[in-house]
C-alpha atoms as a PDB file:
ATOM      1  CA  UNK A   1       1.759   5.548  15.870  1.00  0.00           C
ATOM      2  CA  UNK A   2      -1.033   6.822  13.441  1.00  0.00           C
ATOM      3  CA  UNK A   3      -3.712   4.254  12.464  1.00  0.00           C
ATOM      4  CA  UNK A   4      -3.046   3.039   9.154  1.00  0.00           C
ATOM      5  CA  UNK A   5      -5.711   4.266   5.935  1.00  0.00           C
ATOM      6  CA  UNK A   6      -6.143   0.810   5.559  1.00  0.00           C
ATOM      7  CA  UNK A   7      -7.941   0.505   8.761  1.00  0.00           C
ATOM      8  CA  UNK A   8      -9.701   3.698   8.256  1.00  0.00           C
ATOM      9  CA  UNK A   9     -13.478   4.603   8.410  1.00  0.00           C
ATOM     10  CA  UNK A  10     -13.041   5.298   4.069  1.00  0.00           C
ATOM     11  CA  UNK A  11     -11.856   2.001   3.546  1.00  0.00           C
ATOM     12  CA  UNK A  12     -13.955  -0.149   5.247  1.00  0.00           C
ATOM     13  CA  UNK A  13     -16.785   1.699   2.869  1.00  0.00           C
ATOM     14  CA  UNK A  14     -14.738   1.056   0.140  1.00  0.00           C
ATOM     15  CA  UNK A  15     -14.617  -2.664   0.912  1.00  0.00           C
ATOM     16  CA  UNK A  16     -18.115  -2.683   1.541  1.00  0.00           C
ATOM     17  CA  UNK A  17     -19.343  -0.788  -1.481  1.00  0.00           C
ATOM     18  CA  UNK A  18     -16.999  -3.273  -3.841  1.00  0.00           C
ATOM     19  CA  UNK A  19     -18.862  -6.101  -2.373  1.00  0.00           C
ATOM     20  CA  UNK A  20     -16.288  -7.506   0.556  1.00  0.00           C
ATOM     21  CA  UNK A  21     -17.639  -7.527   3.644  1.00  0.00           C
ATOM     22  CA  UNK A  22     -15.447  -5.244   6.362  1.00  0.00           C
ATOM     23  CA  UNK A  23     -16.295  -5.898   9.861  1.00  0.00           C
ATOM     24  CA  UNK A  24     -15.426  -3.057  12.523  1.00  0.00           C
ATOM     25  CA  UNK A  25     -14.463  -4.413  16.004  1.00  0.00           C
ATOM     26  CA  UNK A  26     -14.258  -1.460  18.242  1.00  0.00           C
ATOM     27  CA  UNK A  27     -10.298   0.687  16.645  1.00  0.00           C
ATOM     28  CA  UNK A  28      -9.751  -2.229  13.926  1.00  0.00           C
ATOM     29  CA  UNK A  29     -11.317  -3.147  10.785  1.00  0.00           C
ATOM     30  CA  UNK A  30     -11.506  -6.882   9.109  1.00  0.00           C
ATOM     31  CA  UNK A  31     -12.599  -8.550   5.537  1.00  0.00           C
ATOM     32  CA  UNK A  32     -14.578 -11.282   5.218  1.00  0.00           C
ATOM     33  CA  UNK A  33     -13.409 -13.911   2.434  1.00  0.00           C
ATOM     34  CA  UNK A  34     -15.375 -16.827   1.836  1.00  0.00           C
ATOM     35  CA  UNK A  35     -13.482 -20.355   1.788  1.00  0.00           C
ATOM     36  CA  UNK A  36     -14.235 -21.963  -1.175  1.00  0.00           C
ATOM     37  CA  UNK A  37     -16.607 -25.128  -0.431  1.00  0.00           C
ATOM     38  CA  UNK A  38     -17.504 -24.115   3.122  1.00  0.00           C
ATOM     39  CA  UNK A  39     -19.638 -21.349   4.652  1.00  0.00           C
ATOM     40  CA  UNK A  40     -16.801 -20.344   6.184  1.00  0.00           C
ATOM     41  CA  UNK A  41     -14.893 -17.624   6.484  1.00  0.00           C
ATOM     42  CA  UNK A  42     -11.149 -16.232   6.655  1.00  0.00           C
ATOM     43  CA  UNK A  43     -10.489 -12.500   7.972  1.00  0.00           C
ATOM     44  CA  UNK A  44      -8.118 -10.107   6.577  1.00  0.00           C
ATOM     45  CA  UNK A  45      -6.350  -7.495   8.857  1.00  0.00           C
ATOM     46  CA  UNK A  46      -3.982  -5.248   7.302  1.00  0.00           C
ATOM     47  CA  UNK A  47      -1.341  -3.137   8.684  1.00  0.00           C
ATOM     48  CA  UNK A  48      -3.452  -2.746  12.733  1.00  0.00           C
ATOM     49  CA  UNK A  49      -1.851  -1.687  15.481  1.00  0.00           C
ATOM     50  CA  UNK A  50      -2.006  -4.115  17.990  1.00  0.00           C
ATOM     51  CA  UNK A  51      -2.576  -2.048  21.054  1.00  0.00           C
ATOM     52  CA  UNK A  52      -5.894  -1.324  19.170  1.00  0.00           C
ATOM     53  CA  UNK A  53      -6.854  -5.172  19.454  1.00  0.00           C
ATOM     54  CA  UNK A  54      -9.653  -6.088  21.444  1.00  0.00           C
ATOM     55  CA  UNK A  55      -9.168  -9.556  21.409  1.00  0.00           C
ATOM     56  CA  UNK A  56     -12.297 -10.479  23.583  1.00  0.00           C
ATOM     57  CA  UNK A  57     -14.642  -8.821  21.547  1.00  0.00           C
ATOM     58  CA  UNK A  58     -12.919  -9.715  17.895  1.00  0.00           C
ATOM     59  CA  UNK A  59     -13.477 -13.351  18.933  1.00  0.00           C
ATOM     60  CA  UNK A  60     -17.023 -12.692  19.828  1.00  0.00           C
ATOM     61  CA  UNK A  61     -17.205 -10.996  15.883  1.00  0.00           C
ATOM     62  CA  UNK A  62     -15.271 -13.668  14.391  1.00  0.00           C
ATOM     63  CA  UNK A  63     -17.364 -16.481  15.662  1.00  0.00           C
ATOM     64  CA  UNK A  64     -21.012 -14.333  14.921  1.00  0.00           C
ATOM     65  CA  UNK A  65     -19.309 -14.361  11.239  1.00  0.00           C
ATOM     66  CA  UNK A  66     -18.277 -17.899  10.657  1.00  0.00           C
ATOM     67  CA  UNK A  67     -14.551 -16.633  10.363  1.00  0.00           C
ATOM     68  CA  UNK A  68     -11.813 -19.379  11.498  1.00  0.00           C
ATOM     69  CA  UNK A  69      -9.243 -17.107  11.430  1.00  0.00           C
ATOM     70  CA  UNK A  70      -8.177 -13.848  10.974  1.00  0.00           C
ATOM     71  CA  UNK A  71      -5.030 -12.405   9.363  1.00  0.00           C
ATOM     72  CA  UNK A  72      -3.101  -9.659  10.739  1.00  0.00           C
ATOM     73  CA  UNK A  73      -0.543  -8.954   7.960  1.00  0.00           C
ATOM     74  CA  UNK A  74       2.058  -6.939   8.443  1.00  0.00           C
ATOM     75  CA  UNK A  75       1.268  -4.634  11.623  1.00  0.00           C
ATOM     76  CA  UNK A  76       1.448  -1.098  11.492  1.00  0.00           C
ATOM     77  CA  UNK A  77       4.578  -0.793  13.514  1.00  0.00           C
ATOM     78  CA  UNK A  78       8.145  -0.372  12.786  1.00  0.00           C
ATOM     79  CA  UNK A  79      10.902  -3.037  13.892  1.00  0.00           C
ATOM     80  CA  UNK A  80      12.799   0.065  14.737  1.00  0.00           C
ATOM     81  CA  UNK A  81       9.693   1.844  17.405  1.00  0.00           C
ATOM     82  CA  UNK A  82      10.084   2.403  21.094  1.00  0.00           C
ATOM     83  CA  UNK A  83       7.478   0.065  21.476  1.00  0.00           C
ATOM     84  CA  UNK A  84       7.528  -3.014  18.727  1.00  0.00           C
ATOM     85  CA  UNK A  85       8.818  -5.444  21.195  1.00  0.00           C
ATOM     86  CA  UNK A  86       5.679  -4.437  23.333  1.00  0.00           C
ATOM     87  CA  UNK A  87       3.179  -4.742  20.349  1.00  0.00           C
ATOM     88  CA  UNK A  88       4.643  -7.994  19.178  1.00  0.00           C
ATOM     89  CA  UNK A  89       4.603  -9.387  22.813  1.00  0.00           C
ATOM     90  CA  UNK A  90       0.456  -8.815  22.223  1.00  0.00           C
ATOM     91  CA  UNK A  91       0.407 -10.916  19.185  1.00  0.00           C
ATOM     92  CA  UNK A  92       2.701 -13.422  20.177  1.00  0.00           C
ATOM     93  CA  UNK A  93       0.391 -14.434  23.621  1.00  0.00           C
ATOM     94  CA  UNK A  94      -2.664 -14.687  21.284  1.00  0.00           C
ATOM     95  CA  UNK A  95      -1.957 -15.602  17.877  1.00  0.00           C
ATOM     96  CA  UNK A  96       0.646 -17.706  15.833  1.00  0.00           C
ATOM     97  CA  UNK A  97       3.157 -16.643  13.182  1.00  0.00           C
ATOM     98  CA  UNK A  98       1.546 -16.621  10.051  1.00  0.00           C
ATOM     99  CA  UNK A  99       3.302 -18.629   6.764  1.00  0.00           C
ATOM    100  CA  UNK A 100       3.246 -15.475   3.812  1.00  0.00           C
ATOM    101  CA  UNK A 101       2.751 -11.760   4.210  1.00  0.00           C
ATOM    102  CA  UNK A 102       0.705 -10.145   1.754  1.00  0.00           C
ATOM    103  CA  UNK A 103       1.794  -7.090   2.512  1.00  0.00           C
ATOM    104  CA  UNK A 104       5.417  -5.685   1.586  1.00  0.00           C
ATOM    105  CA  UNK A 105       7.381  -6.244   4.756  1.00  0.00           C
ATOM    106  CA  UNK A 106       9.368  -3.128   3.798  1.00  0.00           C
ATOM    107  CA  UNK A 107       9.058   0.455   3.026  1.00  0.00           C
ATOM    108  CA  UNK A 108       9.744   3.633   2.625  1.00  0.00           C
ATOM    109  CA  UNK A 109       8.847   6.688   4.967  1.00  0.00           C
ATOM    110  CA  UNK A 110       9.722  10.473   4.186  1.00  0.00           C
ATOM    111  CA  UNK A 111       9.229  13.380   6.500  1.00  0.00           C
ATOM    112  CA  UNK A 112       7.526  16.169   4.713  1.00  0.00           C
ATOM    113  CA  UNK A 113       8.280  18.797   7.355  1.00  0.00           C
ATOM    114  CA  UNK A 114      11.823  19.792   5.685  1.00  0.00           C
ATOM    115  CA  UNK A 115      12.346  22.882   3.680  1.00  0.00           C
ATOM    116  CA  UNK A 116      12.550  21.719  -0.377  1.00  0.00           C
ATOM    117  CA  UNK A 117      15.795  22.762  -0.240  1.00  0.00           C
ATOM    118  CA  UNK A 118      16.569  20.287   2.075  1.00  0.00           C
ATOM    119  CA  UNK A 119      14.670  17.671   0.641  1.00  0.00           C
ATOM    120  CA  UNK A 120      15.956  17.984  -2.522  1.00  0.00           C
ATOM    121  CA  UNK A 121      19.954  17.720  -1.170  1.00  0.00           C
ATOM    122  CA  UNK A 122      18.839  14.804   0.298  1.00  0.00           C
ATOM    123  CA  UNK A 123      18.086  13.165  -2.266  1.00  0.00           C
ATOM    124  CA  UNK A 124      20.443  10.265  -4.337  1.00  0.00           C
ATOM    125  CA  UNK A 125      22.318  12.711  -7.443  1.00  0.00           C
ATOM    126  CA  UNK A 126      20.847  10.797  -9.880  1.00  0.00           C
ATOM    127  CA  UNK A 127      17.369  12.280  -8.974  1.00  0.00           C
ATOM    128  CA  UNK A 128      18.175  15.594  -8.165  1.00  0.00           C
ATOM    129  CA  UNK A 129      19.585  15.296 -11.914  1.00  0.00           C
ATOM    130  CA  UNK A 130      17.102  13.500 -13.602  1.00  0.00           C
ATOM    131  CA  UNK A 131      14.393  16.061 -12.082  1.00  0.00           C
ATOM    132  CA  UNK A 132      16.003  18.814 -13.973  1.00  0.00           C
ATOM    133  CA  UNK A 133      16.388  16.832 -16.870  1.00  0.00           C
ATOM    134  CA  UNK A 134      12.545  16.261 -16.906  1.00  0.00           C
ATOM    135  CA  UNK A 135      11.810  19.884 -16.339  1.00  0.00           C
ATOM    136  CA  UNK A 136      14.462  21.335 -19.022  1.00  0.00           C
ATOM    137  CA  UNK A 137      12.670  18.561 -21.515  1.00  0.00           C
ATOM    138  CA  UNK A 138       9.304  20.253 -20.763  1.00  0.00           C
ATOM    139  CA  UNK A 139       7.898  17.183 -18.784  1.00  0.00           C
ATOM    140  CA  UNK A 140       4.615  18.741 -17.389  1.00  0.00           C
ATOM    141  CA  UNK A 141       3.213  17.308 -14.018  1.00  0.00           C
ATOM    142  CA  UNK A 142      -0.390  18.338 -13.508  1.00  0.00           C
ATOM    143  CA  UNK A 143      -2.732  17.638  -9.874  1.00  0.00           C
ATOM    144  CA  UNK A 144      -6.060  16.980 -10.805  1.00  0.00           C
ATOM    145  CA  UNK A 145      -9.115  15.497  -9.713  1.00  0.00           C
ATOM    146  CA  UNK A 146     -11.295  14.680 -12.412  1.00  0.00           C
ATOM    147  CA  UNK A 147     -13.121  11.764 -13.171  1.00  0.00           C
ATOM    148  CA  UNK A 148     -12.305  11.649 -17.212  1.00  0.00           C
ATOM    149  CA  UNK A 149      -8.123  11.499 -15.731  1.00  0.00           C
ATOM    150  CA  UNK A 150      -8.875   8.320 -14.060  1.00  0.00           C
ATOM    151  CA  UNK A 151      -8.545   6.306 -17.252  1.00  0.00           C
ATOM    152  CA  UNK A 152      -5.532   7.873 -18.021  1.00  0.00           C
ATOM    153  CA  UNK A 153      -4.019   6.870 -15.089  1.00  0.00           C
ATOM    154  CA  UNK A 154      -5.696   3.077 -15.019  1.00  0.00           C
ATOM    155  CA  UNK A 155      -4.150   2.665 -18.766  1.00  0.00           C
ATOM    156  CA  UNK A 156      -0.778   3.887 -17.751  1.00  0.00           C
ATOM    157  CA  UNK A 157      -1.108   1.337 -14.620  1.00  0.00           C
ATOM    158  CA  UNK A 158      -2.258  -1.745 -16.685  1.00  0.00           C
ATOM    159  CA  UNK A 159       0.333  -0.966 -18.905  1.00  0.00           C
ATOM    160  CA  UNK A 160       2.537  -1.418 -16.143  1.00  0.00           C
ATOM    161  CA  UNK A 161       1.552  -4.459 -14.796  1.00  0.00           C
ATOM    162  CA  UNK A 162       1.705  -6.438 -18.507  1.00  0.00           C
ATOM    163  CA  UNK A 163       4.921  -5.267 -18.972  1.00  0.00           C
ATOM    164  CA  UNK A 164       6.072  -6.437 -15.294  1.00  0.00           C
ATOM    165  CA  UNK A 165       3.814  -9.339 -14.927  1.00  0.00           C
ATOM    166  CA  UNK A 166       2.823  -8.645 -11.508  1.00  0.00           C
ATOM    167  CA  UNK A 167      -0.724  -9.202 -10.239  1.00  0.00           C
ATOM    168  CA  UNK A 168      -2.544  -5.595 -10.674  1.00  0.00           C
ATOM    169  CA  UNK A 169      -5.832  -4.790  -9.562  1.00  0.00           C
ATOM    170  CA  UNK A 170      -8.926  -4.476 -11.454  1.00  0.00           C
ATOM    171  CA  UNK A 171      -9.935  -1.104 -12.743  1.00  0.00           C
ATOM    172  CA  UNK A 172     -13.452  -1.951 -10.895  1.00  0.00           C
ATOM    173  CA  UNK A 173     -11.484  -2.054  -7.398  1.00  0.00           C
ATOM    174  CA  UNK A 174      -9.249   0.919  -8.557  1.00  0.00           C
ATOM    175  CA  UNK A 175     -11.988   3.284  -9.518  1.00  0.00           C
ATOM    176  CA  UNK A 176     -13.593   2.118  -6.564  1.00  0.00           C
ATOM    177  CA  UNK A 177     -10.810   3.716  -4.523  1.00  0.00           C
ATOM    178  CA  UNK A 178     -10.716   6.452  -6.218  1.00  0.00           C
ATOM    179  CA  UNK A 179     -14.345   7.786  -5.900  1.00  0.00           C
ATOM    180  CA  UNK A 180     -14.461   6.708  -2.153  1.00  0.00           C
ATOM    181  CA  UNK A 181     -11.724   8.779  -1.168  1.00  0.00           C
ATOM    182  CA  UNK A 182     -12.447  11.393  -3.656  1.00  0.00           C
ATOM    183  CA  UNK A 183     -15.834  11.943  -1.930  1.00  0.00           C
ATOM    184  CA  UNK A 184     -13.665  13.338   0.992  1.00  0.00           C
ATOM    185  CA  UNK A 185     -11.405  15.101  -0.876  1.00  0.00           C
ATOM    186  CA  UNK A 186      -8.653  12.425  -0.007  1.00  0.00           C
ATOM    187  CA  UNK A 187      -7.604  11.037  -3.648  1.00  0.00           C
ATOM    188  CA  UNK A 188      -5.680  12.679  -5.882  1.00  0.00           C
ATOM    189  CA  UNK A 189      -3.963  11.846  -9.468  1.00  0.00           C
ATOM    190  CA  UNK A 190      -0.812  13.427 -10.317  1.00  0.00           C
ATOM    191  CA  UNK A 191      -0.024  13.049 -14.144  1.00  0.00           C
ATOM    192  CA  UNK A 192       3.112  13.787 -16.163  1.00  0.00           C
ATOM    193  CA  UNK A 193       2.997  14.406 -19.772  1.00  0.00           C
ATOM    194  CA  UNK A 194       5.421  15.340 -22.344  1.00  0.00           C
ATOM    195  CA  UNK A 195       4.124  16.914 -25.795  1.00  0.00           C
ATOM    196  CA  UNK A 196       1.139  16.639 -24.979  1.00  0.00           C
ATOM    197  CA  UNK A 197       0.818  12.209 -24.216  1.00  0.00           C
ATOM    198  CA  UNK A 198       0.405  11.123 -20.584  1.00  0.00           C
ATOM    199  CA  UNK A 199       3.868   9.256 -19.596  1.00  0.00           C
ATOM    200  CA  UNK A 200       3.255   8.519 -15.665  1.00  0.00           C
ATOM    201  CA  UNK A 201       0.387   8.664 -13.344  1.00  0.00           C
ATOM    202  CA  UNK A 202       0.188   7.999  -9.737  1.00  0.00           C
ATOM    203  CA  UNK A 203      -2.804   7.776  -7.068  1.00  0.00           C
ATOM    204  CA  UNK A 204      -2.378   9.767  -4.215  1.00  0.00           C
ATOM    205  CA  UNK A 205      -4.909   8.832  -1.042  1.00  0.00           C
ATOM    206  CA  UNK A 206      -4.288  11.097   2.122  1.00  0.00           C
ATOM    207  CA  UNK A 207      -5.178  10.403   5.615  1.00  0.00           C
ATOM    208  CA  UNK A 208      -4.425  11.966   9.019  1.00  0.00           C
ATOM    209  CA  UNK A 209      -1.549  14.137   7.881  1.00  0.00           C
ATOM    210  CA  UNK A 210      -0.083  11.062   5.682  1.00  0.00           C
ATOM    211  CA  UNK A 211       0.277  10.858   2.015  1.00  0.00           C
ATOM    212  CA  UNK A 212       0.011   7.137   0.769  1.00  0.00           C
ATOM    213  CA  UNK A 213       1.267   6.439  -2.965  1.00  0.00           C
ATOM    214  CA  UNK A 214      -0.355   3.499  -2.983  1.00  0.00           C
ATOM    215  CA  UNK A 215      -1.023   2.827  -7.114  1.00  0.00           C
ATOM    216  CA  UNK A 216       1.060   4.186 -10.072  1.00  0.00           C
ATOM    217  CA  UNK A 217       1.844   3.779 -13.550  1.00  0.00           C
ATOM    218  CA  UNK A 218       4.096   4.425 -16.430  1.00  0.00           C
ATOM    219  CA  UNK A 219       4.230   3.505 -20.334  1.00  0.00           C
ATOM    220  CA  UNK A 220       7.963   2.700 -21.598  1.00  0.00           C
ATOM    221  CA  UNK A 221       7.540   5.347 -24.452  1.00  0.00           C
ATOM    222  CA  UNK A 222      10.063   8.160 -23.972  1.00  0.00           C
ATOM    223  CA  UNK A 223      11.635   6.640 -20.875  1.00  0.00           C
ATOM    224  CA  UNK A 224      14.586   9.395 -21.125  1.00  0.00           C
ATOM    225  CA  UNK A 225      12.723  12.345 -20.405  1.00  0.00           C
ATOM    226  CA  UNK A 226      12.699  10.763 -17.137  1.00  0.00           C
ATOM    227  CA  UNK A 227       9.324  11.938 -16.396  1.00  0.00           C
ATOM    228  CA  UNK A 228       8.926   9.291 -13.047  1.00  0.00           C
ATOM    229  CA  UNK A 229      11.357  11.317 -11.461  1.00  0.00           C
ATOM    230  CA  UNK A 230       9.661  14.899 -11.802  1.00  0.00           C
ATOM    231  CA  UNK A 231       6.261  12.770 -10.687  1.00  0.00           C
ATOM    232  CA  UNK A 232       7.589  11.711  -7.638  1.00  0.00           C
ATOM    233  CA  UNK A 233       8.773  14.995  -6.808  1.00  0.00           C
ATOM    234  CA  UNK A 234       5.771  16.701  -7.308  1.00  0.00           C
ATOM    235  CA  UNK A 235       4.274  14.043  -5.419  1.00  0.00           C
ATOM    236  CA  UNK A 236       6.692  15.536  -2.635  1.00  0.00           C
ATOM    237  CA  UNK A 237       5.684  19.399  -2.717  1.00  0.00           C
ATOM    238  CA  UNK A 238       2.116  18.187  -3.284  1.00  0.00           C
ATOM    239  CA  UNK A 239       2.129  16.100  -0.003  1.00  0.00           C
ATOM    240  CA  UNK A 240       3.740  19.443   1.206  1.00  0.00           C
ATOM    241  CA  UNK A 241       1.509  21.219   0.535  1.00  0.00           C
ATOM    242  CA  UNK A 242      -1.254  19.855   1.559  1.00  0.00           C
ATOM    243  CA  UNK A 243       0.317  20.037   5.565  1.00  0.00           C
ATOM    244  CA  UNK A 244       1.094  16.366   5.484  1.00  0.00           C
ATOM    245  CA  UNK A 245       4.062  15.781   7.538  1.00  0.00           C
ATOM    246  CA  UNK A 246       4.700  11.936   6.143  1.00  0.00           C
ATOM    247  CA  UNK A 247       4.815  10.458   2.913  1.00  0.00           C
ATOM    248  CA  UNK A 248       4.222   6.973   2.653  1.00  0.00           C
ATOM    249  CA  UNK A 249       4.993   5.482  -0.051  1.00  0.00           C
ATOM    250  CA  UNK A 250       3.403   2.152   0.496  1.00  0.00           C
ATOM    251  CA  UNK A 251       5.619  -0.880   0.448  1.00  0.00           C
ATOM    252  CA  UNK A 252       9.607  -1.900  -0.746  1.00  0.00           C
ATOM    253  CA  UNK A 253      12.052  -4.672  -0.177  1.00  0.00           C
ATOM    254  CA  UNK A 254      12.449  -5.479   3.501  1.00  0.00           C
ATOM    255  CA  UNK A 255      16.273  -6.263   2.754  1.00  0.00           C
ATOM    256  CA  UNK A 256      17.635  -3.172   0.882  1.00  0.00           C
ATOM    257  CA  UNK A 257      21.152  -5.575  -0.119  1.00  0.00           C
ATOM    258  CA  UNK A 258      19.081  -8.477  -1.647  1.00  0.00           C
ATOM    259  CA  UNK A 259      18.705  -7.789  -5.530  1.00  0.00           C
ATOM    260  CA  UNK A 260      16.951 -10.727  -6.567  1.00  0.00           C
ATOM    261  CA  UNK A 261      14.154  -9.393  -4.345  1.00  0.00           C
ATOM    262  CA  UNK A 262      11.638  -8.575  -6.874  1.00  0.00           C
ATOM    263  CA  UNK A 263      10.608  -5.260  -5.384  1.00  0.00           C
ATOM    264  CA  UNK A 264      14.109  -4.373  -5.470  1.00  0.00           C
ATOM    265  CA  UNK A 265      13.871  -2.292  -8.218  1.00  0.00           C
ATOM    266  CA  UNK A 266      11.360   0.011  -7.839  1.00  0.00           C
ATOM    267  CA  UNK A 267      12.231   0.007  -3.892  1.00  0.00           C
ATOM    268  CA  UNK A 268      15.985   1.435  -5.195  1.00  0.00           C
ATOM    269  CA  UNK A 269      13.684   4.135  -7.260  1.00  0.00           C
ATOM    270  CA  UNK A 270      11.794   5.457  -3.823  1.00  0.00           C
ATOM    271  CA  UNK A 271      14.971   4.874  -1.617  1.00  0.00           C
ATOM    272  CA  UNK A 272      16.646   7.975  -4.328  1.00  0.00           C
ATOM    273  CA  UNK A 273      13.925  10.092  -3.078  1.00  0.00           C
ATOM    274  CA  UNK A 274      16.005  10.167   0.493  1.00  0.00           C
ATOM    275  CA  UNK A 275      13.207   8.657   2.330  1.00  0.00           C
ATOM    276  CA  UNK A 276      14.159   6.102   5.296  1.00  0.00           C
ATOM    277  CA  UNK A 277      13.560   2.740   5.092  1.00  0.00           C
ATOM    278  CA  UNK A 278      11.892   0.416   7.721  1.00  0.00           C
ATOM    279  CA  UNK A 279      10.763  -3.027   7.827  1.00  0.00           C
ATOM    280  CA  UNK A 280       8.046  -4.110   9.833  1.00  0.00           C
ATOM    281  CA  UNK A 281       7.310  -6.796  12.683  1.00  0.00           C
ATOM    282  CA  UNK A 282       6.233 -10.080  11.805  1.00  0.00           C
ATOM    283  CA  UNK A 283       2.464 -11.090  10.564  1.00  0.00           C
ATOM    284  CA  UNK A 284       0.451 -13.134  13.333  1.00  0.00           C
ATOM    285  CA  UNK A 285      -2.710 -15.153  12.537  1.00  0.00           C
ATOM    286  CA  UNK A 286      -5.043 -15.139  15.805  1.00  0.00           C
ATOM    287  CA  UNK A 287      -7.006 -18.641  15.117  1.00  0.00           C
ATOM    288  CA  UNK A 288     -10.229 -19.222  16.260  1.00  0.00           C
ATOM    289  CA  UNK A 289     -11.334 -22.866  14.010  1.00  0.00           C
ATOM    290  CA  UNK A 290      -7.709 -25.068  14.239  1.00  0.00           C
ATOM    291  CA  UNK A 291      -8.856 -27.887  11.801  1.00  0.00           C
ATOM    292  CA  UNK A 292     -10.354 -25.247   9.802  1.00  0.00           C
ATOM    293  CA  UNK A 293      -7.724 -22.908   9.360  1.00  0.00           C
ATOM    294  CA  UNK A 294      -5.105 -25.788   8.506  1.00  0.00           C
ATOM    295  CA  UNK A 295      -7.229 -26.670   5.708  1.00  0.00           C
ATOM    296  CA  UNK A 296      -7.237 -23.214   4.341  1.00  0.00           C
ATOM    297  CA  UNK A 297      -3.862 -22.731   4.742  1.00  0.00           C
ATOM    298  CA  UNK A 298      -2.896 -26.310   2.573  1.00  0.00           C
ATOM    299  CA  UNK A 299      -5.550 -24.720  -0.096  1.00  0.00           C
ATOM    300  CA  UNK A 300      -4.036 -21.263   0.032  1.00  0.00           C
ATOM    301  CA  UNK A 301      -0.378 -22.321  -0.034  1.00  0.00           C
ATOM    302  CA  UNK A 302      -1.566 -24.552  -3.198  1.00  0.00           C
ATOM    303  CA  UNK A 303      -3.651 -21.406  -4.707  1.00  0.00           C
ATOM    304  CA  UNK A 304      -0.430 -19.129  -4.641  1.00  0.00           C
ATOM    305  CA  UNK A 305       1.878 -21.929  -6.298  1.00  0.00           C
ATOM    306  CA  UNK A 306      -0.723 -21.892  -9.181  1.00  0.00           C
ATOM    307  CA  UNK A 307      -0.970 -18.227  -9.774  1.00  0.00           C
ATOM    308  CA  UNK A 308       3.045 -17.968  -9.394  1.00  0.00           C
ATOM    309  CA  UNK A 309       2.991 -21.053 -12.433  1.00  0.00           C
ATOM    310  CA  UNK A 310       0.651 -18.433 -14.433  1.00  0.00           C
ATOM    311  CA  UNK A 311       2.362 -15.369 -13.567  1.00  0.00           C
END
């Protein structure tokens, strides 16, 4: 299994450069978040792979930076691999199940090694036809890598997450990513625009032969010319390409059938694409402070009711 870009060397200067402290332990990186009131700590692991754990020396790190805990949400490993009962079996004799996942539990992998031609017939009709639609309509997608395009894209994105009302990030932390992984030639935008106006944007980061769509926006304006579609497929050839032989497209629903799921709809737009869907094993928290980390986890639990109240 590949090592996530979340636990890669350009992330952990992202995180560093935005001002959160990321702590490498030998294969796997951490955040530091401060607990409100204390001078403690809480670490955040995201999407490791636990035969990269070094558990001896992560405790050594955690206690020489006041952590309690840290947080390995949502491993990098498929329910469905050769070896998740293995990997789980490592988190299980050290750690405890952890009580939320910040990370989708879901998603959706494609295999960019296909012909486009094959690609394309596997694809859900409604695609394949809303792709030529796009094109026949003049929908233009364009690549591009240019610092004036990020605001195009971060006003297409807010847009987004008003009109959804889901917790989006700041455009500090986006344009963050963006230069970080730009600096290595690893970000990309895609835009699509019709008559000239910008109608979708998304963020492309690539790592290790893997496209991630990790960030993406649309405006409601002109919906029909179905320019989302023609994105994601140029997203596709792009990742193509490029020689990537994954696409990643980040997170979904971890149960396909349950429609109140509120990533259900925008996990049934990336399932048309004919990628495979996996779910992922279970989050473990490896605890070093036990009082400690029961506080923060009655404060947390109380912090996420509030900003559902607000949402």
């Amino acid at each position: 299994m590949k090592r996530h870009i979340l636990q890669s060397k350009l992330w952990e200067k992202f995180k560093n450069d935005y001002g959160t402290p990321a702590v490498r332990v030998g294969k796997i990186l951490y955040t530091k978040h401060k607990i409100p009131f204390t001078n403690n700590y809480y670490g955040y692991c995201p999407r490791v792979n636990p035969f990269d754990i070094d558990f001896e020396e992560l405790k050594k790190s955690l206690n020489e930076n006041n952590c309690v805990a840290v947080h390995f949400d949502v491993p990098n490993v498929t329910k469905d691999d050769p070896e998740a009962e293995k990997a789980e079996q490592i988190l299980k004799d050290k750690c405890v199940l952890s009580q939320r996942d910040e990370f989708a539990k879901g998603n959706f992998l494609m295999k960019l090694k296909k012909s486009e031609e094959e690609l394309l017939a596997n694809m859900h009709k409604k695609h394949r036809y809303n792709i030529g639609l796009a094109q026949r309509k003049g929908v233009a997608v364009r690549e591009t890598t240019a610092d004036e395009d990020f605001q195009i894209f971060y006003d297409l994105y807010f847009e987004t997450t008003q009109r959804q009302k889901f917790f989006g990030r700041s455009k500090t932390y986006l344009n963050g990513v963006w230069k970080t992984f730009k600096s290595a030639n690893s970000a990309h935008l895609l835009i699509a625009e019709y008559e000239g106006k910008p109608l979708s944007s998304w963020m492309l980061l690539v790592q290790d032969g893997v496209l991630y769509y990790p960030y993406g926006g649309s405006t409601e304006k002109d919906k029909d010319v179905q320019s989302n579609c023609l994105l994601g497929w140029e997203a596709i050839k792009f990742g193509k390409k490029l020689g990537c032989d994954l696409f990643d497209m980040w997170g979904a629903a971890e149960d396909m059938s349950n429609k109140s799921d509120p990533y259900y709809g925008f996990s049934l737009f990336k399932e048309k694409f004919g990628a495979t869907h996996v779910s992922y094993i279970k989050s473990y928290d490896y605890v070093i402070n036990e009082p400690l980390y029961k506080m923060f986890l009655v404060a947390n639990n109380l912090r996420w009711k509030f900003l559902s109240i607000l949402k």
